[in-house]
Protein backbone atom coordinates (compact mmCIF):
# COMPACT_ATOMS: atom_id res chain seq x y z
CA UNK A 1 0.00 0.00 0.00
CA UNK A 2 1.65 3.29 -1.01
CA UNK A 3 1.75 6.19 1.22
CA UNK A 4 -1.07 7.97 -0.64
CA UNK A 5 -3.24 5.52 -0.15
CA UNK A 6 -3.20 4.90 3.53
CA UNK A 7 -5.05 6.62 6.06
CA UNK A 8 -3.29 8.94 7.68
CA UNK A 9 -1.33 9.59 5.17
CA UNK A 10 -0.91 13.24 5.65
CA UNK A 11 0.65 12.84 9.40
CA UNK A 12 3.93 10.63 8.20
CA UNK A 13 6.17 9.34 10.29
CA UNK A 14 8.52 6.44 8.81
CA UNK A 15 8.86 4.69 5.40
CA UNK A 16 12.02 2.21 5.65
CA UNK A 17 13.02 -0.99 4.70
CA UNK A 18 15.79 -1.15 7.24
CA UNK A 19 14.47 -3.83 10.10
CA UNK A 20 16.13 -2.43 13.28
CA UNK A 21 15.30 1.03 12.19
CA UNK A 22 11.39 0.12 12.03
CA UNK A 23 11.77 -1.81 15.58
CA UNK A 24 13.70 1.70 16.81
CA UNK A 25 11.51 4.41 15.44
CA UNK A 26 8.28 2.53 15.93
CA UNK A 27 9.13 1.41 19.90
CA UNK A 28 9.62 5.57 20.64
CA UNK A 29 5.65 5.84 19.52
CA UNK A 30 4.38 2.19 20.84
CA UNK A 31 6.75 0.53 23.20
CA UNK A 32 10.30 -1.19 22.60
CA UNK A 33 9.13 -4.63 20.74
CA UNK A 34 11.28 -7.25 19.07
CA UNK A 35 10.96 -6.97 14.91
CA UNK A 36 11.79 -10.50 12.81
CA UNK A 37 11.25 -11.18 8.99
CA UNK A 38 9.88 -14.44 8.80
CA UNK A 39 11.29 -15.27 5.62
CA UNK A 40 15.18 -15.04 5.05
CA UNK A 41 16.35 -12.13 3.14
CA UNK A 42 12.54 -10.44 2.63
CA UNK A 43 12.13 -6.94 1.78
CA UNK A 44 10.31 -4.87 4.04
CA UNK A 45 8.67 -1.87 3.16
CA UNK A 46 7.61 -0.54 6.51
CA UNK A 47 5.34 2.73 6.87
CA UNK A 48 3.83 4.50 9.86
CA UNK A 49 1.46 6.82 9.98
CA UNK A 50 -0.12 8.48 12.85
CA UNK A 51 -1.10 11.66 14.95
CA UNK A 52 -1.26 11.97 18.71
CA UNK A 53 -4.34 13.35 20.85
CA UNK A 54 -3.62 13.69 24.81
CA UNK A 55 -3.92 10.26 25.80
CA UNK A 56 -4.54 8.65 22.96
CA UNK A 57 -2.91 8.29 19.59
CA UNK A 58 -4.53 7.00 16.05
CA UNK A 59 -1.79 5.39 13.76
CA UNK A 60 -1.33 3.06 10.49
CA UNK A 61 1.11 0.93 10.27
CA UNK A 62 2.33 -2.22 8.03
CA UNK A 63 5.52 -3.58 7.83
CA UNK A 64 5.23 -5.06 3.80
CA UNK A 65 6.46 -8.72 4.23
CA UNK A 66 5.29 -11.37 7.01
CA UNK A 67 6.70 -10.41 10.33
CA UNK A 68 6.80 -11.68 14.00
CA UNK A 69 6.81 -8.83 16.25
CA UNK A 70 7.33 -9.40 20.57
CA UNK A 71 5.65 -6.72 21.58
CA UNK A 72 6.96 -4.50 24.44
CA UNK A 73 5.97 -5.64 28.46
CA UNK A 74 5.06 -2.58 29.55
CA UNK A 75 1.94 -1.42 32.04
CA UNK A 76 1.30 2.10 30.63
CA UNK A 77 -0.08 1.56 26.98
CA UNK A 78 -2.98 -0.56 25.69
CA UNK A 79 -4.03 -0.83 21.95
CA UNK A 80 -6.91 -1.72 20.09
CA UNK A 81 -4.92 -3.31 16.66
CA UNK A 82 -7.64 -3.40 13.41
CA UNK A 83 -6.51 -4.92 10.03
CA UNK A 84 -7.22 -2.23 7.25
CA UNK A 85 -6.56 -5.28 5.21
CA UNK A 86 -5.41 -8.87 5.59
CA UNK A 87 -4.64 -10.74 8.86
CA UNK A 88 -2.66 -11.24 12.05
CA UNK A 89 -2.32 -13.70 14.49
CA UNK A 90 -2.05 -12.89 18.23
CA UNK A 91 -0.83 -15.11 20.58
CA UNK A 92 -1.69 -14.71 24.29
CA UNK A 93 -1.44 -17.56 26.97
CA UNK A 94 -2.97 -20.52 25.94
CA UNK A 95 -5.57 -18.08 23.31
CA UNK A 96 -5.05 -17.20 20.04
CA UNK A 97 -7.28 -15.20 17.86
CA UNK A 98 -6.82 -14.39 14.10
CA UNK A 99 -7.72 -10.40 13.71
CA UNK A 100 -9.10 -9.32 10.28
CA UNK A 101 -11.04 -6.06 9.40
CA UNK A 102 -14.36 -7.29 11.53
CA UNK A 103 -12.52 -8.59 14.38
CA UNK A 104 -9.81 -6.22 16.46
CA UNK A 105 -7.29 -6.90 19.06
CA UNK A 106 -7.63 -5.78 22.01
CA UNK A 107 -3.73 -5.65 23.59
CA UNK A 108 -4.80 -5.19 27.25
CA UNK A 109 -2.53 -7.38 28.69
CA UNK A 110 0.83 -8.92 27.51
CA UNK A 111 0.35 -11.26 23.89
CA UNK A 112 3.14 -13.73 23.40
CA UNK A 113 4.02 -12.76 20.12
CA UNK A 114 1.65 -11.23 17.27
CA UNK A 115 2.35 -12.75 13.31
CA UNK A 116 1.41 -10.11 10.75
CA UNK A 117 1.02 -11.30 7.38
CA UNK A 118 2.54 -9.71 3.99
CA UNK A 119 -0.65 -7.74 3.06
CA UNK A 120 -1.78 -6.65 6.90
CA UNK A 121 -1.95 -3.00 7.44
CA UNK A 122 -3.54 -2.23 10.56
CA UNK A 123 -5.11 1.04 11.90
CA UNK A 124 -3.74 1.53 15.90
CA UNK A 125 -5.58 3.11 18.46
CA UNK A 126 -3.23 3.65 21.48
CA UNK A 127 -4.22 4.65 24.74
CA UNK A 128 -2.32 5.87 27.52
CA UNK A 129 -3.33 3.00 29.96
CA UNK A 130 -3.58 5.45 33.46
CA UNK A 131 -5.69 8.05 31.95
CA UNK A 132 -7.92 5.07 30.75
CA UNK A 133 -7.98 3.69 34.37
CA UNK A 134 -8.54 7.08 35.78
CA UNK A 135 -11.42 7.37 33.22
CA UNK A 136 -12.73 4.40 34.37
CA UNK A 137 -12.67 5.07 38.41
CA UNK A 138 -14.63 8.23 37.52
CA UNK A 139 -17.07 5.80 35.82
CA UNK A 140 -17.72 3.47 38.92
CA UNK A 141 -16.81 6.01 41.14
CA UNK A 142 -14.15 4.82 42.88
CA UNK A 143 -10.41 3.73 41.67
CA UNK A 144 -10.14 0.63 40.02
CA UNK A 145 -8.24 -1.69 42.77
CA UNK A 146 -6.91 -4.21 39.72
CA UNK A 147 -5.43 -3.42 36.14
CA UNK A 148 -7.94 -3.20 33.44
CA UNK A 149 -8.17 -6.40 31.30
CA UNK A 150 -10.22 -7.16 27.70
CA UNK A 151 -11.09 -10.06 26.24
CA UNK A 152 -8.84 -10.06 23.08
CA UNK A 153 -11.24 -10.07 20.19
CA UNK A 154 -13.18 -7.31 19.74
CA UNK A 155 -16.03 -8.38 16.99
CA UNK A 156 -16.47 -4.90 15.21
CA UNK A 157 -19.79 -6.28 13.14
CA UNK A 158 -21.53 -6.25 16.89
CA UNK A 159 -23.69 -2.83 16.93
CA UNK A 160 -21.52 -1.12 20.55
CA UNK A 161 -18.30 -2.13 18.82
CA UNK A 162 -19.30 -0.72 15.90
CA UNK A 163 -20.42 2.95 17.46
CA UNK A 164 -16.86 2.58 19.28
CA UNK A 165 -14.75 2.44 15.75
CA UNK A 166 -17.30 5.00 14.21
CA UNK A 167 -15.86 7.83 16.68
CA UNK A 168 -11.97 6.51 15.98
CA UNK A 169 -12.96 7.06 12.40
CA UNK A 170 -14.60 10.28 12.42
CA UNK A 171 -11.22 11.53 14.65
CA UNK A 172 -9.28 9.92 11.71
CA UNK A 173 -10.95 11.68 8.85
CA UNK A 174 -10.72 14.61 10.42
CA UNK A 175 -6.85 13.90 11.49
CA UNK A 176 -6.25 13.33 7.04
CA UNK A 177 -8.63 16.38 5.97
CA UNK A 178 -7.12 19.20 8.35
CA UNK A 179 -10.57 19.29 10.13
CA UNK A 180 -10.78 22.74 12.48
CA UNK A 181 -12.21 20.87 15.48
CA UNK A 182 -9.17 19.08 16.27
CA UNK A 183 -7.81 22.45 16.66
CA UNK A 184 -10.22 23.15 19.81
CA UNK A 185 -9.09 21.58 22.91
CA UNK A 186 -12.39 21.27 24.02
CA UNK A 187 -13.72 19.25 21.25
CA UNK A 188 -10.31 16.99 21.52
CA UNK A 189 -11.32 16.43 25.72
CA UNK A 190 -14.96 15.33 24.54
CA UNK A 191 -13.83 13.15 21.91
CA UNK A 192 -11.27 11.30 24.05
CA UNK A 193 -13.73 10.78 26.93
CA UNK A 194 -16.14 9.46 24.70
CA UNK A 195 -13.63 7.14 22.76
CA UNK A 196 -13.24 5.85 26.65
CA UNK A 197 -16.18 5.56 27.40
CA UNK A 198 -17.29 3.75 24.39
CA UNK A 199 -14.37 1.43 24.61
CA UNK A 200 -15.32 0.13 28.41
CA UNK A 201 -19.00 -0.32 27.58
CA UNK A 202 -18.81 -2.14 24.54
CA UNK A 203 -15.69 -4.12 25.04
CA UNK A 204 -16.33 -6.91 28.17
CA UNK A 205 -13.25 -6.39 30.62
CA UNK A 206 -13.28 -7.64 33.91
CA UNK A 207 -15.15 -4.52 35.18
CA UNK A 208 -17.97 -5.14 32.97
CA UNK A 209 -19.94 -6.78 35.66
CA UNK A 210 -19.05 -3.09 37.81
CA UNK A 211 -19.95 -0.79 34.74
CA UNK A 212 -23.34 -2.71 33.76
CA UNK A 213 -24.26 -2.74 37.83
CA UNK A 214 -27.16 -0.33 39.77
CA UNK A 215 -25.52 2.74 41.30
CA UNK A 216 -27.12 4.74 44.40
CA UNK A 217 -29.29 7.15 43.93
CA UNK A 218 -27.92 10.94 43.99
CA UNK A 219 -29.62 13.42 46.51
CA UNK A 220 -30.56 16.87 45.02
CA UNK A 221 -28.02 18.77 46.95
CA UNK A 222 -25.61 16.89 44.80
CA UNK A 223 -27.17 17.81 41.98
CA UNK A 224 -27.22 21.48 42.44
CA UNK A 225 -23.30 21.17 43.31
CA UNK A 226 -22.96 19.76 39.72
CA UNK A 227 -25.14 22.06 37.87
CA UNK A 228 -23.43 25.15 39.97
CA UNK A 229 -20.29 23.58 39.07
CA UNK A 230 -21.45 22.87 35.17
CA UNK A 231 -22.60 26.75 35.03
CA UNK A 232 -19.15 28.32 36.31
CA UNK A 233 -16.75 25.85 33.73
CA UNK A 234 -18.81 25.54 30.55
CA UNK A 235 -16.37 26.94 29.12
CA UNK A 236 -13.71 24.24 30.06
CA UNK A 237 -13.09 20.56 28.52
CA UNK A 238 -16.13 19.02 30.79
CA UNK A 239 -17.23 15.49 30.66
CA UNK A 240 -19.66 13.77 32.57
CA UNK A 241 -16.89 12.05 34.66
CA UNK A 242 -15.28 15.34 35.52
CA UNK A 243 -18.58 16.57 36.75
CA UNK A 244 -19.25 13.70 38.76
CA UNK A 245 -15.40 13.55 40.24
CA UNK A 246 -16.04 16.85 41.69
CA UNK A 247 -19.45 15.89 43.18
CA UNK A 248 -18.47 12.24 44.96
CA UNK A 249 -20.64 10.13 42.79
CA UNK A 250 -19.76 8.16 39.78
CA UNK A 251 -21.12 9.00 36.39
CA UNK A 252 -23.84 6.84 36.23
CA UNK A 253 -25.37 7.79 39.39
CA UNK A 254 -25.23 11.04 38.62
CA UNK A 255 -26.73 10.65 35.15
CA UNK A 256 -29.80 9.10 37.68
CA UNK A 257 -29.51 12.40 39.42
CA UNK A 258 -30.00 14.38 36.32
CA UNK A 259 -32.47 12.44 35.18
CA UNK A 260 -34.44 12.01 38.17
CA UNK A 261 -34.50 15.57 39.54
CA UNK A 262 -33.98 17.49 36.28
CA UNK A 263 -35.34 15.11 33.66
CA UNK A 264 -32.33 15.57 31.73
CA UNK A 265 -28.63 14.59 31.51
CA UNK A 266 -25.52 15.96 33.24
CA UNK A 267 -24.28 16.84 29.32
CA UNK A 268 -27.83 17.88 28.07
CA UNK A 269 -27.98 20.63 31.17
CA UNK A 270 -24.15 21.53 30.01
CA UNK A 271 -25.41 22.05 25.81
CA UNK A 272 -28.03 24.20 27.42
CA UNK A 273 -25.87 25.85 29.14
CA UNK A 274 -23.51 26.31 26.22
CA UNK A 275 -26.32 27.07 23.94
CA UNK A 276 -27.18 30.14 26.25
CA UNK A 277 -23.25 31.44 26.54
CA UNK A 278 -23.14 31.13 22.30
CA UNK A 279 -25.95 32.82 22.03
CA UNK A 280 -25.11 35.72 24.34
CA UNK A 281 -21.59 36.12 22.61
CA UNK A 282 -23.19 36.27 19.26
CA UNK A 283 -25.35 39.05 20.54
CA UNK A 284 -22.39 41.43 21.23
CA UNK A 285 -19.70 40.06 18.62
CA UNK A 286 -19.00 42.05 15.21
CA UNK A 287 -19.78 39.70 12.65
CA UNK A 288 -16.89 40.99 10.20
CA UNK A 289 -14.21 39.82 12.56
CA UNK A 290 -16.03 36.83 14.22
CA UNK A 291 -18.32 33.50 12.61
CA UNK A 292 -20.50 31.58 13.71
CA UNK A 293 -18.21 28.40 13.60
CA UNK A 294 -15.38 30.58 15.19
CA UNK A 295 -18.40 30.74 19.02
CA UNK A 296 -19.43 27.47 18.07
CA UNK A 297 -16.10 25.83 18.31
CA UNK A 298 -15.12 27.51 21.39
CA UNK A 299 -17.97 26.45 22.97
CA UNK A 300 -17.22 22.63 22.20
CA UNK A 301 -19.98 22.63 19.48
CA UNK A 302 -17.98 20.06 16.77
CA UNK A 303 -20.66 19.53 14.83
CA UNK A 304 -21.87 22.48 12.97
CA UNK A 305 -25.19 21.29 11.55
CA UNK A 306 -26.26 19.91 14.63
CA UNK A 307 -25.55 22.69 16.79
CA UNK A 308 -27.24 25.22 14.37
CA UNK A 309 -30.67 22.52 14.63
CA UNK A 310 -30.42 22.67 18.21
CA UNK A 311 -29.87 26.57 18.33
CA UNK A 312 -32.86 27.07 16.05
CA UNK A 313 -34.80 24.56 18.01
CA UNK A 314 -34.18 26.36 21.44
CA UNK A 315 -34.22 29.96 20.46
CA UNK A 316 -36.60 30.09 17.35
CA UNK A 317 -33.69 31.32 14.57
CA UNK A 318 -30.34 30.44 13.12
CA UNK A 319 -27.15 31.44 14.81
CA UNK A 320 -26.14 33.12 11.46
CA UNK A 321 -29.86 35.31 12.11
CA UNK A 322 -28.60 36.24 15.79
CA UNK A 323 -25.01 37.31 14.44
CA UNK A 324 -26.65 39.57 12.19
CA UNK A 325 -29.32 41.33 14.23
């Protein structure tokens, strides 16, 4: 696969057909890993693609020939591995599961050895394994008191799996077209919490049981904490599990705080919120120097013809028809 034709392809990082130099270059963005040919004398043609996001990282890589890679023993990365074509083996324990476009790996724990064939490309989604942990504590509300496993094979033609690669996608086509919202930290924060988020609900791990479970019920007091605390940093990277961190619940008990007391959700209140603050900027901005997208995007709005729907559908016109009043 030429550079031009893999994803990513904008954000280079390697093309060499030197083995130690892929197993050097590669282990500074993944992990220090053993590299072997498996046939005598073969060429490789080894390219890697990828851009970084906080704590996560999207990447392509393939290596051109069959290879067996060791990959690195280290606690503070985990990757989800999907072919973009072809197949790999990956050997953990006594398991072994053969990954192919509709079924990832899921590198949660140490694999033996992984076998990439001559054709497999795969797309990488690395996350920083502590912030994931963190993420999950503010989940369940409380820290996680083992490491966070996965089962290996992650069957991407399940519908949860499915929504969980459509948001690593989306952040990938927006990585190769220059999109603007990967320019706003606060769209970047969302993103990544929901690419967590996603990733522990749809994946089983041996918190599943924890995740899936009832939560206590949240008082209102707590609730009014949250939406004072929601009112004075809407203007900051929020997510749910921030919200709830500060409060002393976990996420999904305060989501049945929201919902019970408020009949909305701890991110609904926070769009409202947002909504209000866009709206009042707009009011006072000079439209030649300032846009619509320019508010929108500061105010974590990503999606432009979603936010302008749910502008019109709380205030009754566009943003473009408050801008120009």
């Amino acid at each position: 696969m030429s550079d031009q034709r893999m994803p990513l392809a904008a954000h280079w990082r390697l093309h060499t057909h030197d083995a130690d130099e892929a197993r050097v270059r590669i282990g500074e963005v993944v992990g220090a890993h053993e590299l072997r040919p498996m046939r005598a004398g073969a060429r490789l043609d080894v390219r890697l693609q990828g851009v970084q996001f906080g704590d996560f990282g999207l990447y392509v890589l393939g290596y051109g020939a069959e290879v067996l890679i060791t990959p690195p023993v280290a606690d503070d990365s985990l990757f989800v591995e999907i072919p973009c074509a072809g197949t790999a083996e990956v050997c953990h324990g006594r398991e072994t599961i053969r990954s192919t476009p509709e079924l990832a790996a899921v590198l949660s724990a140490h694999p033996r050895s992984m076998r990439w064939g001559a054709g497999n490309t795969q797309c990488i989604v690395h996350f920083d394994r502590p912030a994931l942990e963190a993420h999950l504590g503010r989940l369940i509300g409380r820290r996680p008191d083992r490491p966070l496993t996965f089962a290996s094979g992650m069957d991407l033609t399940l519908p949860p799996a499915r929504s969980w690669w459509s948001v690593a996608e989306l952040l990938r086509d927006e990585a190769e077209t220059g999109g603007a919202m990967l320019e706003q930290p606060l769209v970047v924060r969302q993103f990544e919490g929901l690419l967590m988020t996603q990733l522990l609900m749809a994946q089983p791990s041996n918190y599943s049981d924890v995740l899936c479970g009832g939560q206590r019920r949240v008082a209102p007091p707590t609730v009014k904490r949250a939406v004072s605390l929601i009112e004075e940093h809407a203007g900051e990277p929020l997510t749910v599990e921030d919200i709830a961190e500060a409060v002393g619940v976990s996420a999904r008990a305060l989501q049945e705080g929201f919902r019970r007391h408020l009949d909305k959700t701890p991110m609904g209140y926070l769009r409202e919120v947002r909504l209000d603050r866009v709206r009042a900027e707009l009011t006072v901005t000079d439209r030649v120097t300032v846009t619509v997208t320019d508010v929108a995007y500061r105010w974590g709005f990503a999606h432009l013809g979603r936010f302008s729907s749910v502008y019109r559908q709380r205030f009754g016109e566009s943003p473009s028809e408050t801008l120009r009043r």
